[in-house]
Protein backbone atom coordinates (compact mmCIF):
# COMPACT_ATOMS: atom_id res chain seq x y z
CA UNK A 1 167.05 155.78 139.86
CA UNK A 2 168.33 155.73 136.51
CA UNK A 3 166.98 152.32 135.74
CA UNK A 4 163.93 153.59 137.05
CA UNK A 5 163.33 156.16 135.15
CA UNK A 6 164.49 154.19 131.51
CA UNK A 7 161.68 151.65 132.69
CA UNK A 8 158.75 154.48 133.27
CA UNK A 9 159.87 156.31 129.84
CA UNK A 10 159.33 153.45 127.70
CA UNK A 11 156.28 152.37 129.45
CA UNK A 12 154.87 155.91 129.17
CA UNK A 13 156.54 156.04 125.11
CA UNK A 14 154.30 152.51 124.55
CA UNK A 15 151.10 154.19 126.40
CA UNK A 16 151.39 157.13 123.97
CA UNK A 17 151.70 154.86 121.09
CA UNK A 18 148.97 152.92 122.00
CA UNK A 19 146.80 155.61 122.66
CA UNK A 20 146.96 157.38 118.93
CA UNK A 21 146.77 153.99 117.44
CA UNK A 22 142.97 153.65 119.54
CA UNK A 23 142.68 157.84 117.77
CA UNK A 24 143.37 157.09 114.39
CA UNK A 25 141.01 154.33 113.92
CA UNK A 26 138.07 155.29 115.84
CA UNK A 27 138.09 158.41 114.42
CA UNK A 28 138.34 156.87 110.97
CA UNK A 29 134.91 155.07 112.06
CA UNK A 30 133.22 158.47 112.91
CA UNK A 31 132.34 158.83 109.15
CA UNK A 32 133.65 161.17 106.40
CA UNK A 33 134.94 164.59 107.22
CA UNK A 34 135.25 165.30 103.14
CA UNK A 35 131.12 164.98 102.69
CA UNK A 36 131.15 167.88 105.83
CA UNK A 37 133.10 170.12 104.21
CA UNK A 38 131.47 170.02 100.63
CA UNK A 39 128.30 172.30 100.27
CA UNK A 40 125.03 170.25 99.50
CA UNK A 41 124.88 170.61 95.92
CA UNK A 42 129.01 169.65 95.27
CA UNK A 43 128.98 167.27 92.46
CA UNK A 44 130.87 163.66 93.02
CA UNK A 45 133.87 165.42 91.21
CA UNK A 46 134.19 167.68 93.82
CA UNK A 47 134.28 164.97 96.40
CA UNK A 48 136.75 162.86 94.93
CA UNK A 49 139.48 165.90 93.94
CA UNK A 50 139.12 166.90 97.79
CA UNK A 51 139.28 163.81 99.13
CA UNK A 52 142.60 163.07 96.29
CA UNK A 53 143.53 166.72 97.76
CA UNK A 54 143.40 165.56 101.68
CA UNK A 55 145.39 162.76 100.61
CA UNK A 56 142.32 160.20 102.07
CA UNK A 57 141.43 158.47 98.78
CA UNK A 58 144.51 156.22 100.05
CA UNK A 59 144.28 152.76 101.42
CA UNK A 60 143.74 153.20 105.22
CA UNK A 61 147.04 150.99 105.95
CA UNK A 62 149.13 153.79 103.75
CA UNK A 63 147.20 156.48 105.84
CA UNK A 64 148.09 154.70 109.32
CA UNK A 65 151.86 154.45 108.47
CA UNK A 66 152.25 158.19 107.33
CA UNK A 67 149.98 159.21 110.73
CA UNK A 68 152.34 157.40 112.81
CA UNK A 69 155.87 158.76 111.22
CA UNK A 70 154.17 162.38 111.39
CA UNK A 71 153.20 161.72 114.89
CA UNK A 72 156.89 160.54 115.76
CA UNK A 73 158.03 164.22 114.45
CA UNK A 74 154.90 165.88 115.64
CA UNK A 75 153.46 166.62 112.57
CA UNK A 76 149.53 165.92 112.35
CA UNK A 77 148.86 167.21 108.62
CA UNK A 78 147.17 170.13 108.30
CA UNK A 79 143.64 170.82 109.67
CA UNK A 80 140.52 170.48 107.91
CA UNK A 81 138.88 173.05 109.88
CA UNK A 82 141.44 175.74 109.67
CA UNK A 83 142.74 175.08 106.07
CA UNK A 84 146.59 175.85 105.69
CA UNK A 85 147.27 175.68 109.89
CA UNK A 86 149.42 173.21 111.30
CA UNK A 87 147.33 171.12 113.72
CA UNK A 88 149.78 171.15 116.71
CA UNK A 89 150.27 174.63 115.67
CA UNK A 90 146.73 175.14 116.35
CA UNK A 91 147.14 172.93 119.39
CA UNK A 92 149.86 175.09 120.63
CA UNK A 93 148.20 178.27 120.16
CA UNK A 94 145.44 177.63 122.56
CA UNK A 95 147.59 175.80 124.86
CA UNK A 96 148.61 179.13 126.96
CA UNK A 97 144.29 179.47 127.10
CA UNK A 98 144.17 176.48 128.90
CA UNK A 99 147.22 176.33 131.01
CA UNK A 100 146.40 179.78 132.39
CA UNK A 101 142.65 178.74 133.27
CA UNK A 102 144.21 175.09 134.38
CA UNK A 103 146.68 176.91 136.85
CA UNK A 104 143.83 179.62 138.27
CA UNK A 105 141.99 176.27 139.33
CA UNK A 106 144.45 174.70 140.65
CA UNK A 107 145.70 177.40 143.09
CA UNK A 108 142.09 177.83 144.32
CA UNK A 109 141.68 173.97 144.87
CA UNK A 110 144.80 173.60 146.85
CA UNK A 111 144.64 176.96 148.72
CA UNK A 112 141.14 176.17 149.68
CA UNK A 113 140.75 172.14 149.96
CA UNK A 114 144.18 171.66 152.07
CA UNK A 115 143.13 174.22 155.17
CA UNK A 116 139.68 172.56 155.06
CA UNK A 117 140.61 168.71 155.28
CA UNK A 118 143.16 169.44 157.82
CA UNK A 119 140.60 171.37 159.94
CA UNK A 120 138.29 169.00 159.62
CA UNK A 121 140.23 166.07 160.58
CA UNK A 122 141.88 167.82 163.60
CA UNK A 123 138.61 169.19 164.54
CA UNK A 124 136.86 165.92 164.13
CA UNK A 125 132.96 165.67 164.87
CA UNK A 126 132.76 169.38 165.60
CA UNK A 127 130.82 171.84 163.63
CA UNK A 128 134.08 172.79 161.49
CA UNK A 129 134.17 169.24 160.50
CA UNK A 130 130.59 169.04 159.70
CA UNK A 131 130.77 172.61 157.70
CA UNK A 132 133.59 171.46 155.36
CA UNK A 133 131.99 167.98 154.52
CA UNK A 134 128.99 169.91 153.72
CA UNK A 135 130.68 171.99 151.58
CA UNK A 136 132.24 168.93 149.34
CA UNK A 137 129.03 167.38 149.19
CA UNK A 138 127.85 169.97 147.78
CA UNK A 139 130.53 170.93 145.67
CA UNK A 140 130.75 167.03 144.02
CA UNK A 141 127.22 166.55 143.88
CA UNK A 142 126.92 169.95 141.53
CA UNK A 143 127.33 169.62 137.82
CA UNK A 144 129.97 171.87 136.26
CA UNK A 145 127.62 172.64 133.53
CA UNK A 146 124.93 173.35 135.93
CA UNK A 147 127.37 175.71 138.08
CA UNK A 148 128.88 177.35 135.13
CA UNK A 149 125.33 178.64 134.20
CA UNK A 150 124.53 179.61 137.65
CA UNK A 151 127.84 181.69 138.27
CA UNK A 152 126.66 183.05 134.16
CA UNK A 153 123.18 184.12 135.58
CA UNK A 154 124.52 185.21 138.96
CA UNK A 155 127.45 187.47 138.51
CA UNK A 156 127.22 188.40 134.43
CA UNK A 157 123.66 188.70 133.59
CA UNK A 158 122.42 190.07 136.83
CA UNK A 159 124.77 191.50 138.97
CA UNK A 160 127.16 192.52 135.68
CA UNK A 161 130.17 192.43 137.79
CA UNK A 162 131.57 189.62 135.15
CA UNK A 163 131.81 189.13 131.89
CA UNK A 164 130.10 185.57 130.70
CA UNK A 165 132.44 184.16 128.39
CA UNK A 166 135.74 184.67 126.06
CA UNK A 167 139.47 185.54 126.97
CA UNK A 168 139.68 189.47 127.94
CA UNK A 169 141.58 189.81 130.95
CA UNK A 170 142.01 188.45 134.92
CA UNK A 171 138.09 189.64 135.08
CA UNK A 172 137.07 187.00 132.62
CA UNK A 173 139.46 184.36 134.29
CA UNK A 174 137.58 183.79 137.37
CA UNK A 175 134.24 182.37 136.71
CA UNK A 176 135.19 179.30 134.45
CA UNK A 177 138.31 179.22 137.53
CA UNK A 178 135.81 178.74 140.00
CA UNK A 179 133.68 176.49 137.77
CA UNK A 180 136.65 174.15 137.52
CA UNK A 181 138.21 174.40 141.52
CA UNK A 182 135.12 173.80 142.89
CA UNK A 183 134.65 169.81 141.84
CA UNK A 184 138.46 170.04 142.88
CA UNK A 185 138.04 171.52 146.30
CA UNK A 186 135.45 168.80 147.38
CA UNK A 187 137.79 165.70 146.23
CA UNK A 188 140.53 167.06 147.65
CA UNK A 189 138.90 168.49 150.79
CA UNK A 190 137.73 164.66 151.68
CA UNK A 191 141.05 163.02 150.69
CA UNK A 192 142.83 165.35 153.11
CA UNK A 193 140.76 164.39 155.96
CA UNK A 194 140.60 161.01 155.67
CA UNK A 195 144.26 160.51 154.79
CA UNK A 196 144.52 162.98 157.72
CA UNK A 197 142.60 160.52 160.27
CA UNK A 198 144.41 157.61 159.61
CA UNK A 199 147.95 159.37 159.98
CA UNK A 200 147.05 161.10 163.27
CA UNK A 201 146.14 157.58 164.96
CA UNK A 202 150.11 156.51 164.20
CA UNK A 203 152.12 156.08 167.17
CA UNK A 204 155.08 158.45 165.46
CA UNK A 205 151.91 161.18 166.00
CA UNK A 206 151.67 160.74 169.39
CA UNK A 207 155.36 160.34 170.07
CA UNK A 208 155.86 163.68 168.14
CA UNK A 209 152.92 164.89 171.09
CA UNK A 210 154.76 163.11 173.94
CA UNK A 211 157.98 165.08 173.31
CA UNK A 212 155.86 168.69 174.00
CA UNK A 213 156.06 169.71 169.91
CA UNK A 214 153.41 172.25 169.75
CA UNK A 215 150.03 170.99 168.00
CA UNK A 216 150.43 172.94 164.66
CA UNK A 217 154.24 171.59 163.92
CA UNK A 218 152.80 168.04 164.69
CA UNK A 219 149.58 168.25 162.27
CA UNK A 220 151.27 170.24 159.45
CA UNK A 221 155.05 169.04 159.44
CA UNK A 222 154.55 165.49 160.71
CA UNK A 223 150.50 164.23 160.06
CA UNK A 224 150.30 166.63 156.75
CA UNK A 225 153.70 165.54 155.36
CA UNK A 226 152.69 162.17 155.49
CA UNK A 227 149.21 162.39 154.90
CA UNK A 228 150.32 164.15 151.46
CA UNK A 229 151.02 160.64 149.16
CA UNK A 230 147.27 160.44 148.40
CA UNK A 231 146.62 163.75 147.72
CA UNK A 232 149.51 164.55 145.39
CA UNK A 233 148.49 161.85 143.22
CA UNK A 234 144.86 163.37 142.82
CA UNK A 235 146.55 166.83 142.20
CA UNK A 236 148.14 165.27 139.69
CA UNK A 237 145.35 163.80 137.97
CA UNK A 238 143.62 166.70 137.92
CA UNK A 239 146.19 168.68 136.85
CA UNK A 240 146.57 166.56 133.54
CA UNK A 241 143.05 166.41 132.92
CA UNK A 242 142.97 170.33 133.03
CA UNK A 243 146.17 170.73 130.77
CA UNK A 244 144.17 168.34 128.22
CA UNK A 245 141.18 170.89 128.25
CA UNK A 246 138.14 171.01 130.28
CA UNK A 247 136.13 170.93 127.76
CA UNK A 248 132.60 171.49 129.47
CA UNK A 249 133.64 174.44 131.16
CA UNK A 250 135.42 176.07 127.83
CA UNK A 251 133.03 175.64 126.17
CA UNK A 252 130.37 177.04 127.88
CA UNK A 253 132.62 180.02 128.59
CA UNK A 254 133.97 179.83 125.51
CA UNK A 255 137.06 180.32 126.71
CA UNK A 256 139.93 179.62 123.41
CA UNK A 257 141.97 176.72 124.58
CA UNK A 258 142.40 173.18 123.72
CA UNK A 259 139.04 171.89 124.78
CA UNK A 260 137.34 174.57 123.34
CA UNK A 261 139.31 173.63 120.36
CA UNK A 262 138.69 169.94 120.48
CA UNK A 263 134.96 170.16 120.49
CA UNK A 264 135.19 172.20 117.80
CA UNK A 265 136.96 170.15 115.87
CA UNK A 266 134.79 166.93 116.53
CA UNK A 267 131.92 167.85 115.40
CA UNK A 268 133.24 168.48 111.93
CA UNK A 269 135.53 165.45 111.98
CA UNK A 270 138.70 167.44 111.78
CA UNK A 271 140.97 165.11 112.09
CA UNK A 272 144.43 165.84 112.29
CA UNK A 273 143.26 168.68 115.16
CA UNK A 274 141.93 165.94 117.31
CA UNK A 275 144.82 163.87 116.57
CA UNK A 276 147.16 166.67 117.70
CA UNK A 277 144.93 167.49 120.80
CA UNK A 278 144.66 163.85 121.86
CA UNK A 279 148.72 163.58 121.56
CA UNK A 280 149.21 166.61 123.69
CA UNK A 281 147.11 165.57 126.38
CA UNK A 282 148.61 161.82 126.57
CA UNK A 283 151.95 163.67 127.10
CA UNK A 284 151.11 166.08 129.46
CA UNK A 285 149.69 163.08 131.49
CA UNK A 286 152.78 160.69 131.05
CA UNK A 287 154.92 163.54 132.23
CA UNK A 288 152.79 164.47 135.01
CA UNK A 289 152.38 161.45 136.24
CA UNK A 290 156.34 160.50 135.93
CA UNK A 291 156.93 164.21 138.02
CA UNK A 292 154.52 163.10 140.70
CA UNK A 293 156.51 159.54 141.06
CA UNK A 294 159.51 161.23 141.07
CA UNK A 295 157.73 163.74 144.07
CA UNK A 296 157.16 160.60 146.23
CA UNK A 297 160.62 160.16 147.27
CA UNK A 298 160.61 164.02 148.58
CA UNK A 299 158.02 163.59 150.53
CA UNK A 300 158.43 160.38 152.02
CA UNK A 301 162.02 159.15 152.28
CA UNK A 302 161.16 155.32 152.86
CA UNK A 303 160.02 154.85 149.28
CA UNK A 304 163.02 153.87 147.22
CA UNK A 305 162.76 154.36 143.29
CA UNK A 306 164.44 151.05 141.82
């Protein structure tokens, strides 16, 4: 176990490395955040004492190497957006945004996709079945964007039960919620079935059936439990790609967290913001990712973590 877990740190410690080496240079290819921040009519003078000011009127080698040993220490510079913030303070500040709205998803997803993929499979061919397949058709064949406006026009403009965007209470939580767990449902929903279908044909199934175990203990504690692998990994996945920022649905809620953030920050080249963001994520996901590993061994004893 412990060599096991020495092995996935340093691979996960070289894919973060990696990762805001790929940042720092495509971003450095965008063009010039210094002629976006100066007014039309700033003189050439201007440019060069804010770019000396910035500290990018280095060579792009010296820039690279103090990037990196700020990264190591978590320190992206300050941003060019938000003169005199930290980035990652930025970063962090928003981060409570997003892991609230990441978390609302989530519980919806799993408290709706789980029941429905298990029905479905158990009740295979019948019009249970057919009603939840329907319903993740539907719900991957839908645009977020397109949803997000349609849940705007629905339940804020018209009905006014809602409000459309920013961060005011549980009220303003659940549409861009719902905008998110509803992709989620539909993924999930068809992973649990079919991982469902081919655990339920196992002859441990219908041994568990043999010995009189009543139908629900043999679906949920024996098919479900091992059915489960697949399904935690997609959790996962999604879970990390929420806890970057889903930036679609911020932003067209304009709900304040890190995607939000990072769109902002694109468009006027801010650097050291989307460094920070881009960091944050990349961890999340390593960690994630080493948690749901880790999560494999408690759910199915026969995998051994050397």
């Amino acid at each position: 176990m412990v060599r096991y877990l020495a092995n996935r740190l340093f691979r996960s410690a070289m894919a973060i490395v990696g990762i805001l080496i790929v940042v720092f240079f495509i971003l450095h290819l965008t063009g010039d955040p210094v002629r976006l921040m100066l007014p039309p009519q700033a003189s050439e003078e201007d440019y060069v004492a804010m770019k000396k000011a910035l500290g990018m009127d280095k060579p792009l080698g010296e820039q690279f190497l103090h990037y990196m040993l700020g990264a190591l220490h978590g320190d992206f510079g300050k941003s060019l957006r938000f003169r005199g913030q930290s980035a990652m303070e930025l970063v962090t500040e928003r981060f409570p945004a997003t892991l609230q709205l990441a978390f609302a998803a989530l519980v919806i997803s799993v408290v709706l996709s789980v029941p429905l993929g298990l029905i479905a499979a158990v009740k295979r061919y019948s019009i249970w079945d057919n009603l939840a397949m329907s319903i993740a058709l539907v719900g991957q064949a839908m645009p977020n964007f397109w949803l997000a406006l349609l849940l705007i026009s629905v339940f804020a403009v018209k009905l006014r039960w809602l409000p459309s965007s920013g961060r005011s209470g549980v009220h303003s939580l659940i549409l861009p919620a719902v905008t998110l767990a509803l992709f989620m449902v539909a993924r999930t929903t068809r992973l649990v079935r079919s991982s469902m279908l081919e655990v339920l044909g196992e002859d441990y199934i219908r041994t568990a059936r043999g010995k009189g175990l009543h139908e629900w203990a043999v679906n949920v504690r024996h098919a479900l439990r091992n059915a489960a692998l697949p399904v935690v990994t997609v959790i996962g996945l999604d879970l990390g790609t929420l806890m970057g920022g889903a930036v679609v649905t911020e932003t067209v809620f304009a709900w304040p967290g890190i995607g939000f953030l990072a769109v902002g920050s694109i468009y006027v080249r801010d650097f050291p913001v989307v460094q920070a963001v881009v960091f944050f994520t990349a961890l999340f996901f390593v960690v994630i990712n080493l948690a749901v590993d880790l999560l494999y061994g408690v759910l199915d004893p026969r995998i051994r973590l050397t």
